[in-house]
Every structure is written in structure tokens, then in C-alpha cells.
N, C-alpha and C. Protein backbone atom coordinates (compact mmCIF):
# COMPACT_ATOMS: atom_id res chain seq x y z
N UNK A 1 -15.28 26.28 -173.44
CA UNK A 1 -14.60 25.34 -174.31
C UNK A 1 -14.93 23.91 -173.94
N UNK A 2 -14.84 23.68 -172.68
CA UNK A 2 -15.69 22.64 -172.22
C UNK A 2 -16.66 22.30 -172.53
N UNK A 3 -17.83 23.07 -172.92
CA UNK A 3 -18.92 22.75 -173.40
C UNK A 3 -18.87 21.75 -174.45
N UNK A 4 -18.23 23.19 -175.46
CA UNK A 4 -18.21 22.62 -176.48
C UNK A 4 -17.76 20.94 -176.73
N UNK A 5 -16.06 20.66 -176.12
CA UNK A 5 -15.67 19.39 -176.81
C UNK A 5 -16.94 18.53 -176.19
N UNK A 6 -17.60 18.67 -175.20
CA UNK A 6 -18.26 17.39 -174.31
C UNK A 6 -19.60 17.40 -175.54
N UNK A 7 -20.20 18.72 -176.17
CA UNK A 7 -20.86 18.23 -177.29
C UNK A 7 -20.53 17.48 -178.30
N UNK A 8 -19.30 18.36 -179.04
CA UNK A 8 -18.52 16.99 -180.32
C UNK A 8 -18.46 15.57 -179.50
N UNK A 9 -17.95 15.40 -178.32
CA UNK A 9 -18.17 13.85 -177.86
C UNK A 9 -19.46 13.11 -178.26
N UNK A 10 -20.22 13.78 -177.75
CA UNK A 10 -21.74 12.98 -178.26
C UNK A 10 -21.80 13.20 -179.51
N UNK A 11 -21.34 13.57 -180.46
CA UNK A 11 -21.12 13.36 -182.08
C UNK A 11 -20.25 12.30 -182.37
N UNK A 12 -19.59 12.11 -181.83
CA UNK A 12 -18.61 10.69 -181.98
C UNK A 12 -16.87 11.09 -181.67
N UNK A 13 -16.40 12.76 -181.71
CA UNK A 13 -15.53 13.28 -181.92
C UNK A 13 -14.88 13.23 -180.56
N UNK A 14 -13.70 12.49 -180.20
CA UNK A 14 -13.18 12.75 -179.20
C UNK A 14 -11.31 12.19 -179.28
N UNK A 15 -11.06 13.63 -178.53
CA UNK A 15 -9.24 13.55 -178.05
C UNK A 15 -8.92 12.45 -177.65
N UNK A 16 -7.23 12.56 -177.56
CA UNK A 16 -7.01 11.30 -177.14
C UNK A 16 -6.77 12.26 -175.62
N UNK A 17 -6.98 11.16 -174.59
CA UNK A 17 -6.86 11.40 -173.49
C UNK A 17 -5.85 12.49 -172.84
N UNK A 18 -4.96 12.56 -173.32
CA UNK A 18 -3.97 13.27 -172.65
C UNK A 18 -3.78 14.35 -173.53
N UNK A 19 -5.10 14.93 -174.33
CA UNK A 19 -5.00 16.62 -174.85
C UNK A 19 -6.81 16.13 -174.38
N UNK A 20 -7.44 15.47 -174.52
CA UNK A 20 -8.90 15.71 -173.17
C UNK A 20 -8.92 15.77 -171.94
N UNK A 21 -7.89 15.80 -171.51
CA UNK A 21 -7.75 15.74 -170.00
C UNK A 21 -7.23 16.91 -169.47
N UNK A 22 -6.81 18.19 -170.44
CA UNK A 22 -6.31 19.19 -170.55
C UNK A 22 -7.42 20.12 -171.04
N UNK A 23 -7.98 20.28 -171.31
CA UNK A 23 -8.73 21.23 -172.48
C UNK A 23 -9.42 21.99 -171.10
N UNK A 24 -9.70 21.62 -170.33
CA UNK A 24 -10.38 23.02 -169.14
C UNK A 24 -9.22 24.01 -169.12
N UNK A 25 -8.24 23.68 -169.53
CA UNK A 25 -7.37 25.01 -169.52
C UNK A 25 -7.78 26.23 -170.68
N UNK A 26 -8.74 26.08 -171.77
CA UNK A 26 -8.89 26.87 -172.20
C UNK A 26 -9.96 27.98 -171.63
N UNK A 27 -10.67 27.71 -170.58
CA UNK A 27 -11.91 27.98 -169.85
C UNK A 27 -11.62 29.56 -169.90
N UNK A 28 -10.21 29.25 -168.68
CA UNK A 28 -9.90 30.79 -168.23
C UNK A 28 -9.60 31.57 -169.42
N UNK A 29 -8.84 31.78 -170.38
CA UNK A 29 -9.04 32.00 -171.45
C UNK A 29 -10.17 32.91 -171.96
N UNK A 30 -11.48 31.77 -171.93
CA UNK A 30 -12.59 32.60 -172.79
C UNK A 30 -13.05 33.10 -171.89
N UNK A 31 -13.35 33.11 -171.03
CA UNK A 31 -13.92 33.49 -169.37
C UNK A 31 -13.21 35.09 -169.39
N UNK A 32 -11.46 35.58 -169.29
CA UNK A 32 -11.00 36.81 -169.12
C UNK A 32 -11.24 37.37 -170.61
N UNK A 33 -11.38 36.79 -171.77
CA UNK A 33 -11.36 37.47 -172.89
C UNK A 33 -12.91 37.89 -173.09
N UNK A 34 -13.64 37.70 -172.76
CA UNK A 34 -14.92 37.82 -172.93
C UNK A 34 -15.49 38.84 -171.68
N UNK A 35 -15.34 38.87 -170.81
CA UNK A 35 -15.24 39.52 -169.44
C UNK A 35 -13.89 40.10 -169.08
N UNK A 36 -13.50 40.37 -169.31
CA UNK A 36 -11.99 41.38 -169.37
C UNK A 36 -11.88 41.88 -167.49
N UNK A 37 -12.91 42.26 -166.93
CA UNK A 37 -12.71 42.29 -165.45
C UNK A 37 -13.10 41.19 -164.94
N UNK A 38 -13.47 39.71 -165.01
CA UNK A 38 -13.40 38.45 -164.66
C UNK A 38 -11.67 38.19 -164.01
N UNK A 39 -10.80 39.10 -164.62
CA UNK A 39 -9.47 38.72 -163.99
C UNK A 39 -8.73 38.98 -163.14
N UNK A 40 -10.16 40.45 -162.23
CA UNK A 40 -9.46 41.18 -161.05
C UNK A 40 -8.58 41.69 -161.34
N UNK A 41 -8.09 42.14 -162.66
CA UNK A 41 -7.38 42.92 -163.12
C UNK A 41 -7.07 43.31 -164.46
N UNK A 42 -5.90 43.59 -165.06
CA UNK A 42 -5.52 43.59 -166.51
C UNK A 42 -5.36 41.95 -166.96
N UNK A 43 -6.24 41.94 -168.12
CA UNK A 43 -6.63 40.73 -168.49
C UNK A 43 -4.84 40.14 -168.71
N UNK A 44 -3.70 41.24 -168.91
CA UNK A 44 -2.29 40.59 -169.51
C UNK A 44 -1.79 40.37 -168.30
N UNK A 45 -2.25 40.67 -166.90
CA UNK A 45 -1.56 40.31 -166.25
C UNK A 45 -2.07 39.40 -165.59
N UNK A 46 -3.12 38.55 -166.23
CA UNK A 46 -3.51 36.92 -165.12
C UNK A 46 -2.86 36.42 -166.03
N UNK A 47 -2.12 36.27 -166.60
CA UNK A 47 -1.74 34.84 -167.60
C UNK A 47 -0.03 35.06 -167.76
N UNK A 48 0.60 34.73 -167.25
CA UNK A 48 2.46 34.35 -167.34
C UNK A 48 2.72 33.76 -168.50
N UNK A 49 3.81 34.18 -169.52
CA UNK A 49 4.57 33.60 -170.02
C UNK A 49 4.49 31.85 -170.37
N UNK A 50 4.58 31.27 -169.71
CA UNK A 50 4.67 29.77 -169.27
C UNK A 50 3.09 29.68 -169.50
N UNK A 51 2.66 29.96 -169.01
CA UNK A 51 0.91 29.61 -169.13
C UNK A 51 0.78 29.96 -170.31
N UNK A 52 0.61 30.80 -171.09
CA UNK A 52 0.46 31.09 -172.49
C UNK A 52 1.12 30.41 -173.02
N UNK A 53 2.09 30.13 -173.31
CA UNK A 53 3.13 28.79 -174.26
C UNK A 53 2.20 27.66 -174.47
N UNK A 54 2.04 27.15 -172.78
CA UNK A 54 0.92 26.13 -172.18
C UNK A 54 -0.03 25.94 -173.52
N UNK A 55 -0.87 26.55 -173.07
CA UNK A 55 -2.13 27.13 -173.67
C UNK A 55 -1.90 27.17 -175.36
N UNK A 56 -1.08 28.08 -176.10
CA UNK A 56 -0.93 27.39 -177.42
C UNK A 56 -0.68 26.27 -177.80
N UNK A 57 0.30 25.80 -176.90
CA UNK A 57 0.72 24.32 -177.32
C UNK A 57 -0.45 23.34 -177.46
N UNK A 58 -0.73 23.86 -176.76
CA UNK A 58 -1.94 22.33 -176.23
C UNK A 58 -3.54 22.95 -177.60
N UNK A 59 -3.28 24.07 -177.71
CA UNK A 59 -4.47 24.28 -178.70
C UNK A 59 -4.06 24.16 -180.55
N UNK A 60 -2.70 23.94 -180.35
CA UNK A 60 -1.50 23.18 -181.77
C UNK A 60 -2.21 21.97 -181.70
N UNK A 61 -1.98 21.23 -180.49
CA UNK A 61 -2.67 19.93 -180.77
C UNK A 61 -3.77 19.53 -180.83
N UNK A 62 -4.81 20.42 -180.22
CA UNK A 62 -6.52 20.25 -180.90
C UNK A 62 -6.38 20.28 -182.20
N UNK A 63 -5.94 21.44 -182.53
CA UNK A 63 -6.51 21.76 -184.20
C UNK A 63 -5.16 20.51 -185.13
N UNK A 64 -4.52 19.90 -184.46
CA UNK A 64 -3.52 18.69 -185.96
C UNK A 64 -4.80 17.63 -185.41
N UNK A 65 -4.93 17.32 -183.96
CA UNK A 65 -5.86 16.25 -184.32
C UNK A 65 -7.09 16.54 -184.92
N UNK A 66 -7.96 17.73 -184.68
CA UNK A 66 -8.99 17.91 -185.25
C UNK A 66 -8.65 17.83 -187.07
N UNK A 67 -7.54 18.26 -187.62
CA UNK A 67 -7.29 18.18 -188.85
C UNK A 67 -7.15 16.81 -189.44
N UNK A 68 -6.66 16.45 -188.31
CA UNK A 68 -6.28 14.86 -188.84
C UNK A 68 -7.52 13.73 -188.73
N UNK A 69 -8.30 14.15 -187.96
CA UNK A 69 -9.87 13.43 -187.75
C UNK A 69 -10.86 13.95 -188.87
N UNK A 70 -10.70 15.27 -189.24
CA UNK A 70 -11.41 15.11 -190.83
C UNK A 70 -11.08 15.00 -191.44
N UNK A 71 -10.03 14.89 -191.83
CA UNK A 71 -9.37 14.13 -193.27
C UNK A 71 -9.54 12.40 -193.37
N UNK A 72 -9.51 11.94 -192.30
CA UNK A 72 -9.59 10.77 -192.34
C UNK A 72 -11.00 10.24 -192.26
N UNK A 73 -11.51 11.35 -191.90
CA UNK A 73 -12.96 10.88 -192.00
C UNK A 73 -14.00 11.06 -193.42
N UNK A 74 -13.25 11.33 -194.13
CA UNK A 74 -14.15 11.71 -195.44
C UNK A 74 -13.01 11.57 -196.38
């Protein structure tokens, strides 16, 4: 996921700091979902309650700003 936003950056596309300063939290994420034994275990049991909330919340706010950066951009 990292990759990715640090590419849209060099497109011109970038968070405001305090949901870019967060976004390596999606790493683990694609890392156990993609590799399912990457988690030393059951992929449901590396991730708590609280961490998952985390984790949507913060990906609510990629996608309003990403919504809100193309609309305003065209």
C-alpha cells in the first residue's frame, strides 16, 4: 500500500499528513491477506478488534479524501 500512495505522490496526489503518516498500517493487512501464513498463524488471529476498527477508519478516510480530490479536480 505503501508503494502505491508514494507513486500517486509523484502524480501530484497526496494526503493530508495525518492520514499519510498512517497508511503503513495497511501493509500488514495485504502482507497476511495475500500470504495467509505470513501471520505465524490464523490470519483472524493477528489482528484484534481495536486494530481492525483502526484500520477501517483510517481507510473511510482515504477513500472521502480520495473522493473529494476527484471531484474537485475535474
Amino acid at each position: 500500500m505503501t508503494g502505491l500512495y508514494h507513486l500517486l505522490k509523484e502524480k501530484g496526489f497526496k494526503l493530508p499528513s495525518e492520514i499519510g503518516e498512517q497508511i503503513y498500517i495497511f501493509n500488514k493487512y495485504y502482507t497476511v491477506t495475500r500470504y495467509p501464513d505470513a501471520a505465524n498463524g490464523l490470519p483472524s488471529e493477528s489482528v484484534d478488534r481495536i486494530e481492525g476498527e483502526r484500520a477501517v477508519s483510517l481507510a473511510r478516510e482515504v477513500l472521502n479524501f480520495a473522493e473529494r480530490y476527484v471531484r474537485d479536480s475535474y
